[in-house]
Protein backbone atom coordinates (compact mmCIF):
# COMPACT_ATOMS: atom_id res chain seq x y z
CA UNK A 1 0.00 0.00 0.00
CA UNK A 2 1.18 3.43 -0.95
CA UNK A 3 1.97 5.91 1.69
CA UNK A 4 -0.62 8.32 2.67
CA UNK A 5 0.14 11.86 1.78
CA UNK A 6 -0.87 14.73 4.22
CA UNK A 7 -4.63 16.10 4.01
CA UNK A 8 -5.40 18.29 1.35
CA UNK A 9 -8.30 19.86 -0.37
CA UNK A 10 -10.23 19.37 -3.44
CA UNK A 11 -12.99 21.04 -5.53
CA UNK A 12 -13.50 19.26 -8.91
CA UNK A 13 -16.50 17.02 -7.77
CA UNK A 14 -20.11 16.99 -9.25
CA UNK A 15 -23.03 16.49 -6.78
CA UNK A 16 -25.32 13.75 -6.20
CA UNK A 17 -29.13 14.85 -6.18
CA UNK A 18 -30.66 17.36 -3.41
CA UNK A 19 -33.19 15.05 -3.01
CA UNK A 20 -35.09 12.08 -4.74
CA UNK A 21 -37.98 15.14 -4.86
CA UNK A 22 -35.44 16.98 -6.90
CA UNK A 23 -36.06 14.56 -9.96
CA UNK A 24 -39.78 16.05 -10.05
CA UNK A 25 -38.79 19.73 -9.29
CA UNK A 26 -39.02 20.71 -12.71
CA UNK A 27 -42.18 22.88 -12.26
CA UNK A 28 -39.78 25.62 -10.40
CA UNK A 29 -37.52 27.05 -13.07
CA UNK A 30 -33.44 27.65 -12.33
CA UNK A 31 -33.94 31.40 -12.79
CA UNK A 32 -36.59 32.15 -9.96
CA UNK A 33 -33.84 30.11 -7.67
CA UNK A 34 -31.25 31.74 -8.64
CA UNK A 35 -33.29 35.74 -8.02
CA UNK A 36 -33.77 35.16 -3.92
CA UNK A 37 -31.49 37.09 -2.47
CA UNK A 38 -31.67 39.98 0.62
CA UNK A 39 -34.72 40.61 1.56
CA UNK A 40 -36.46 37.68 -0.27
CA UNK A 41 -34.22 35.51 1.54
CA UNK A 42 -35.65 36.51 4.70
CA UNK A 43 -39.22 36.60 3.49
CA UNK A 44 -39.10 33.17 1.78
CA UNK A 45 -37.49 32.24 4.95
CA UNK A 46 -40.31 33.09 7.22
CA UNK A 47 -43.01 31.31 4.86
CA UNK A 48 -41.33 28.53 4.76
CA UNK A 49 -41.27 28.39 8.68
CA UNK A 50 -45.01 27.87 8.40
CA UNK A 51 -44.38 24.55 6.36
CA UNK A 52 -44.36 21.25 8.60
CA UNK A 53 -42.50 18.62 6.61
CA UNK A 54 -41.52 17.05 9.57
CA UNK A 55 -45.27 16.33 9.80
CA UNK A 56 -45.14 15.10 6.09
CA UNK A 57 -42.26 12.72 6.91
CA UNK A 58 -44.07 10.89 9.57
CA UNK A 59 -47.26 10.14 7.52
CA UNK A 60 -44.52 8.34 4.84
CA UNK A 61 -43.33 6.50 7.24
CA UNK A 62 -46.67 5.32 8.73
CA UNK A 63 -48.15 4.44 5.10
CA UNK A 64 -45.70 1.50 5.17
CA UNK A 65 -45.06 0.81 8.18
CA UNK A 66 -41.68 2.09 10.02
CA UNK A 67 -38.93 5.02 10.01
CA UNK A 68 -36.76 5.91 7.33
CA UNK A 69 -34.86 2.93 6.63
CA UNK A 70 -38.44 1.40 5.48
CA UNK A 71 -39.35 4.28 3.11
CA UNK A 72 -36.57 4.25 1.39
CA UNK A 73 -37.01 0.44 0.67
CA UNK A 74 -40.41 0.81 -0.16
CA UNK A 75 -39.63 3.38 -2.58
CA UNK A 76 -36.61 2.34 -4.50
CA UNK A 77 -38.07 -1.24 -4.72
CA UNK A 78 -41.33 0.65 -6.21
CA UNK A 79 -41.83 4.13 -8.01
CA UNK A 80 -38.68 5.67 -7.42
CA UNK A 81 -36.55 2.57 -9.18
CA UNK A 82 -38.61 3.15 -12.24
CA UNK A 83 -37.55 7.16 -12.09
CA UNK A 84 -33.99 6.11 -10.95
CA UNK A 85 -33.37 3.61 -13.46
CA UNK A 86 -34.49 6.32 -16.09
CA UNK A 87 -32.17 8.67 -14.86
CA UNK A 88 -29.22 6.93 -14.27
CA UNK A 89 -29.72 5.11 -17.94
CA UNK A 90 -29.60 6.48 -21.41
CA UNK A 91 -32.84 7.22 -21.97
CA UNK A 92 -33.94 10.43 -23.91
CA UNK A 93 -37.43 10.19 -21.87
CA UNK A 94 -36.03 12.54 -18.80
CA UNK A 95 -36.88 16.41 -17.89
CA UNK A 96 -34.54 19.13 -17.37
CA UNK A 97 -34.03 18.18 -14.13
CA UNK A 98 -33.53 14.74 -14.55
CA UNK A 99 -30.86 15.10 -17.20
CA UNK A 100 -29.30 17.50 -14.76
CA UNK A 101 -29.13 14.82 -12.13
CA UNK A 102 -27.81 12.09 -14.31
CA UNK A 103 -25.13 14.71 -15.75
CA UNK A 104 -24.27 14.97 -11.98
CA UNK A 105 -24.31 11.72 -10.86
CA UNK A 106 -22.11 10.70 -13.63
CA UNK A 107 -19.38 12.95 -12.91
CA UNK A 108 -19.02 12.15 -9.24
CA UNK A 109 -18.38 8.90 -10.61
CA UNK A 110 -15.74 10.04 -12.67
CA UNK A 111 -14.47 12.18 -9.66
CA UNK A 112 -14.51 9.03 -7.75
CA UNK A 113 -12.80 6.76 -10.30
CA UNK A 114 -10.31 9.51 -10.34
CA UNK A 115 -9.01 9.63 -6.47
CA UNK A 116 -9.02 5.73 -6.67
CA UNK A 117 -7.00 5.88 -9.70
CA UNK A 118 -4.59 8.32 -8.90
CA UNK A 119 -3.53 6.14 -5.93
CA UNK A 120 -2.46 3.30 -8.65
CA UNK A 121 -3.66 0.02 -10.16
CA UNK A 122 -7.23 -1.04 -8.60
CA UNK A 123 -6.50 -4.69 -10.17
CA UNK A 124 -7.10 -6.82 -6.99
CA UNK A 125 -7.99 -4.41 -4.72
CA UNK A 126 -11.30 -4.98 -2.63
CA UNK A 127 -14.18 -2.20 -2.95
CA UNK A 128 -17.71 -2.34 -0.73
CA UNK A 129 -19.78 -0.01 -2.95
CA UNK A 130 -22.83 0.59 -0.28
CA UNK A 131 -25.64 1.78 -1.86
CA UNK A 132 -24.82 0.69 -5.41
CA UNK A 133 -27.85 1.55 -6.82
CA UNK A 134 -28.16 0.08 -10.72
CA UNK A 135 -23.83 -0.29 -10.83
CA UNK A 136 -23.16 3.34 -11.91
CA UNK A 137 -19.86 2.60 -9.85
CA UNK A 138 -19.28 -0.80 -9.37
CA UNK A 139 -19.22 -1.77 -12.93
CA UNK A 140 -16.38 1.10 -13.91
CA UNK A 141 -14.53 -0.68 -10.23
CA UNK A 142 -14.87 -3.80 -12.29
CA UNK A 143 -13.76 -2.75 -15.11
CA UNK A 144 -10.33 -1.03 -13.53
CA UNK A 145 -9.81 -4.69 -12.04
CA UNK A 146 -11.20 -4.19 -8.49
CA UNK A 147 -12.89 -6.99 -6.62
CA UNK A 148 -16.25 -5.09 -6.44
CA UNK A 149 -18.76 -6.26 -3.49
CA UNK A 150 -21.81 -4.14 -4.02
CA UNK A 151 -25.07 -3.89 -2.12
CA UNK A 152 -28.29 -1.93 -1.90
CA UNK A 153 -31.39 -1.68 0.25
CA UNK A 154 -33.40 -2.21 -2.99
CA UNK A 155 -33.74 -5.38 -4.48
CA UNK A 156 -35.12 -4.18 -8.00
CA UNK A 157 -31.92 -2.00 -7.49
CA UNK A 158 -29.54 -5.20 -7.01
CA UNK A 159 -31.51 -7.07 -9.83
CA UNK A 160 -30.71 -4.23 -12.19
CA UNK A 161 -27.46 -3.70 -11.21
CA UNK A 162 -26.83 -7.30 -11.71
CA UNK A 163 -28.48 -7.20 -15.06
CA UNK A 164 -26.43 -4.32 -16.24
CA UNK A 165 -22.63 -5.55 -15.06
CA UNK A 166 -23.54 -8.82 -16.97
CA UNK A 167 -24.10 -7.17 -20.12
CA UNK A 168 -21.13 -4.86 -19.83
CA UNK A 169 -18.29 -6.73 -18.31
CA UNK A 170 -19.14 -9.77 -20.68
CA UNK A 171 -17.99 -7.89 -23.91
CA UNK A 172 -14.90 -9.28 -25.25
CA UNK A 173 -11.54 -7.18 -23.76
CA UNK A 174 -8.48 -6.47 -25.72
CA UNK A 175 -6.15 -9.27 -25.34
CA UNK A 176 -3.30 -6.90 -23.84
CA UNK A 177 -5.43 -7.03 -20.23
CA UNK A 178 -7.32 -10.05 -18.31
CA UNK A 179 -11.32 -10.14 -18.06
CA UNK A 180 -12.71 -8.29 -15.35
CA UNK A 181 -14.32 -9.89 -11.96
CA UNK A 182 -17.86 -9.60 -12.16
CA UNK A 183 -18.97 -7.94 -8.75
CA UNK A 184 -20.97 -9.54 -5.89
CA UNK A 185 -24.07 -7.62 -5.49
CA UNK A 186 -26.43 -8.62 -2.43
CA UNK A 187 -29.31 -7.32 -0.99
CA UNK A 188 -28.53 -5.01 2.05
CA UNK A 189 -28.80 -2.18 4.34
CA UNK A 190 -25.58 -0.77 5.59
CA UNK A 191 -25.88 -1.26 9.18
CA UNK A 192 -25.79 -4.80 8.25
CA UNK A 193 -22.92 -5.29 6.09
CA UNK A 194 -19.81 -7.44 6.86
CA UNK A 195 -16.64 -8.21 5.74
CA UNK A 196 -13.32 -6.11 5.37
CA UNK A 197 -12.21 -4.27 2.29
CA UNK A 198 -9.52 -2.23 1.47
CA UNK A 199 -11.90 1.13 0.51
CA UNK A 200 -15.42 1.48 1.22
CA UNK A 201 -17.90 3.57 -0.97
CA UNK A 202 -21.22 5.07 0.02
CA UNK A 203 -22.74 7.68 -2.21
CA UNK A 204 -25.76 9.44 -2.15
CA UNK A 205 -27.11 7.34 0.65
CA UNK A 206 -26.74 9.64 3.86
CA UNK A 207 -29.41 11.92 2.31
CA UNK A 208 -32.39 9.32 3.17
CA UNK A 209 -31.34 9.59 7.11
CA UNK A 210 -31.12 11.74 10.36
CA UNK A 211 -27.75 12.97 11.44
CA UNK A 212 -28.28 10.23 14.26
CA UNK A 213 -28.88 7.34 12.50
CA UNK A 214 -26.30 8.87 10.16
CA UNK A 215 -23.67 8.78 12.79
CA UNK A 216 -23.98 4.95 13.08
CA UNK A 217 -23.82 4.27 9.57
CA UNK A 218 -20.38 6.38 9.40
CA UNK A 219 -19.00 4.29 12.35
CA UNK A 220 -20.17 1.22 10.87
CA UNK A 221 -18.77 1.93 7.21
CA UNK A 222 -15.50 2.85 8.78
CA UNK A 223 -15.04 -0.53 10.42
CA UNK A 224 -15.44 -2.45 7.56
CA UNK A 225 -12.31 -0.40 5.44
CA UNK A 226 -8.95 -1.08 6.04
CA UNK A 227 -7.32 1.92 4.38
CA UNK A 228 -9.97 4.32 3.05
CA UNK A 229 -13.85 5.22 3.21
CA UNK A 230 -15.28 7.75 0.85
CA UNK A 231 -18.90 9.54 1.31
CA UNK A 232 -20.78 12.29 0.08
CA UNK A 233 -23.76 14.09 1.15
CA UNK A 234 -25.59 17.05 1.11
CA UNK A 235 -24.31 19.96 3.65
CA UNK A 236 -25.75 21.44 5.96
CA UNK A 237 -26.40 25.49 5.65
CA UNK A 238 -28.47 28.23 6.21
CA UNK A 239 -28.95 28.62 2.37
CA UNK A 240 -28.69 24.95 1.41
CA UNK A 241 -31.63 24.28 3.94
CA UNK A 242 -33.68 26.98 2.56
CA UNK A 243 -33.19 25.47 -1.00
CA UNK A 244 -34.10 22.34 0.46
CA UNK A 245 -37.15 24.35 2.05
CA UNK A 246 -38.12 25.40 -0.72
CA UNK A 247 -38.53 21.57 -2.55
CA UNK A 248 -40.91 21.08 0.29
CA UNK A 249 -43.26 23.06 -0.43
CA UNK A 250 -43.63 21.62 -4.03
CA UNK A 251 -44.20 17.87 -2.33
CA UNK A 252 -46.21 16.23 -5.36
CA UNK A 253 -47.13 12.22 -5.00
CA UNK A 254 -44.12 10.88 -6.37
CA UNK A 255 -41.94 12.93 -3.68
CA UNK A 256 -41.47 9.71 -1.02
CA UNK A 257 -38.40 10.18 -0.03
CA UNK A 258 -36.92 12.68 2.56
CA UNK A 259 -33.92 14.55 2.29
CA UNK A 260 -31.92 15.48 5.38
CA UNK A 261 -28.70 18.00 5.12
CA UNK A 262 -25.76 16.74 7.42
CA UNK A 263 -22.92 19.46 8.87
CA UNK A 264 -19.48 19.18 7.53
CA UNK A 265 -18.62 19.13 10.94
CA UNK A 266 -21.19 16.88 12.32
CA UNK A 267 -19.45 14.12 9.68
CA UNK A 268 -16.31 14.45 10.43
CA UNK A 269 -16.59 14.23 14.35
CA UNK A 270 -18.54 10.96 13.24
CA UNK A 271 -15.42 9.88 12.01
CA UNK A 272 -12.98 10.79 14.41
CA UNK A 273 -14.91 9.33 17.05
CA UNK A 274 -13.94 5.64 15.03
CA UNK A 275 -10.53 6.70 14.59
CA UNK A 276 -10.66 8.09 11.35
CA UNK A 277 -9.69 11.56 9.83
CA UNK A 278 -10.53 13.59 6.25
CA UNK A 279 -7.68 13.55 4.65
CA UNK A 280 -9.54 15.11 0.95
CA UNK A 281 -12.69 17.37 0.98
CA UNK A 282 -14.36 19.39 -1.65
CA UNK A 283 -17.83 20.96 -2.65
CA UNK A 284 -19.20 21.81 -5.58
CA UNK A 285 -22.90 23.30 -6.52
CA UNK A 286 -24.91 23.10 -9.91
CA UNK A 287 -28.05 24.65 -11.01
CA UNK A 288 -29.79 22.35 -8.60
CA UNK A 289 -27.98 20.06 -6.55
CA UNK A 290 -25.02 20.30 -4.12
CA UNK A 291 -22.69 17.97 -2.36
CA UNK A 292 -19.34 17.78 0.18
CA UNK A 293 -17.64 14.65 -1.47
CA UNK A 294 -14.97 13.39 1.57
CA UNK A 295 -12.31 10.98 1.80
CA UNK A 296 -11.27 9.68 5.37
CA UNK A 297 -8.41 7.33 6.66
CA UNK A 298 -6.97 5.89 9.17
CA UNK A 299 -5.46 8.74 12.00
């Protein structure tokens, strides 16, 4: 294993989606985002006060039965794998948001492929990708030679996932390199994942839970990696929140998801409390999504 260099910072990351509500946001143009400002801040600010979402939250979680961990199975196994899968595919059949989300989405992956990269070869080099969603990551992991364990609450997620690394890593390779390892995909949530690997991924995942239950998931992520752990999520700030307000108030039927904003600091005490430290950071915004994209070791 390579020595670890000294913490540093960097900002070249695209950002996973606000919200699964943000996929139906299109209704509220960029432009009357981007126009709050002073006094509107304030104003929208107080409205938005007014809004119970909180109250919102608990209803989803009564319709099927539990807290947040059961929503967000319910949903991606239902509705939101159908608007997921369309997203994260090729399809032409997407909004503006949508494409905005899967132009996103796609370039943390490149971001990601990048620091793993950078580091060397991944040929034989064990990945947990937690929260794999339909293989966006594991497959490219694959493809770079990693041993690729991926997992996601969703089953339809796994079954696509599955579906798609068959079709891809099965086309004939040069014959300059060896065929790549097809990855293990199960079906999982993260508290209940086991095993050690050398780097553990979890993207876009913290978003569906409470700083709390958030906390636990960071602690438990950290003890399966031996040498790195990489998350992102959305943070948490007075203008962030208010954007994230503002979603709210535009629920719609599809919107089953919640979306909860975690402090950059709040994370990274998480991790320190395991024995871990940041040792890359950056943040980047788009027209509608935003992200803090970390890398923690070892202290």
């Amino acid at each position: 294993m390579k020595a670890i260099p000294r913490s540093r910072t960097f900002t070249q990351f695209a950002i996973p989606p606000l919200s699964t509500a943000a996929a139906d946001f299109a209704s509220v143009d960029s432009t009357t985002i981007a126009v709050i400002g002073g006094s509107s801040v304030a104003a929208l600010a107080a409205v938005l006060t007014l809004t119970d979402p909180e109250r919102r939250r608990q209803l989803q979680a009564e319709e099927v039965g539990g807290g947040d961990k059961e929503v967000v199975r319910e949903y991606f196994n239902n509705s939101g794998f159908q608007r997921w899968k369309k997203i994260y595919g090729e399809t032409d059949d997407v909004n503006k948001v949508q494409r905005d989300i899967r132009l996103g989405h796609s370039k943390t992956v490149e971001n990601v492929m990048k620091m793993l990269t950078d580091e060397g070869s991944l040929r034989g080099v064990t990945v947990c990708d937690a929260g794999c969603g339909t293989g966006c990551l594991a497959i490219p992991l694959a493809k770079e030679g990693a041993v690729v364990y991926a997992s996601d609450i969703s089953a339809a997620m796994v079954s696509e996932a599955e579906r798609q690394a068959k079709e891809q890593l099965q086309i004939t390779n040069d014959d300059q390199s060896p065929p790549p390892t097809m990855p293990k995909f199960q079906v999982s949530d993260l508290e209940s994942l086991k095993g050690k690997y050398d780097t553990v991924i979890c993207l876009d995942v913290l978003i569906h839970y409470p700083q709390s239950k958030a906390d636990a998931m960071i602690a438990h992520l950290a003890s399966l990696a031996e040498n790195r752990l990489i998350l992102s999520f959305a943070p948490k700030t007075f203008y962030y929140n208010l954007l994230k307000r503002v979603g709210e108030l535009f629920p719609g039927p599809s919107k089953a998801t919640r979306a909860y904003l975690h402090a950059e600091a709040d994370v990274e005490r998480a991790l320190q409390k395991v024995g871990w430290k940041i040792r890359k950071r950056g943040l980047i915004t788009t027209q509608f999504y935003f992200a803090r994209l970390v890398e923690a070791v070892p202290a």
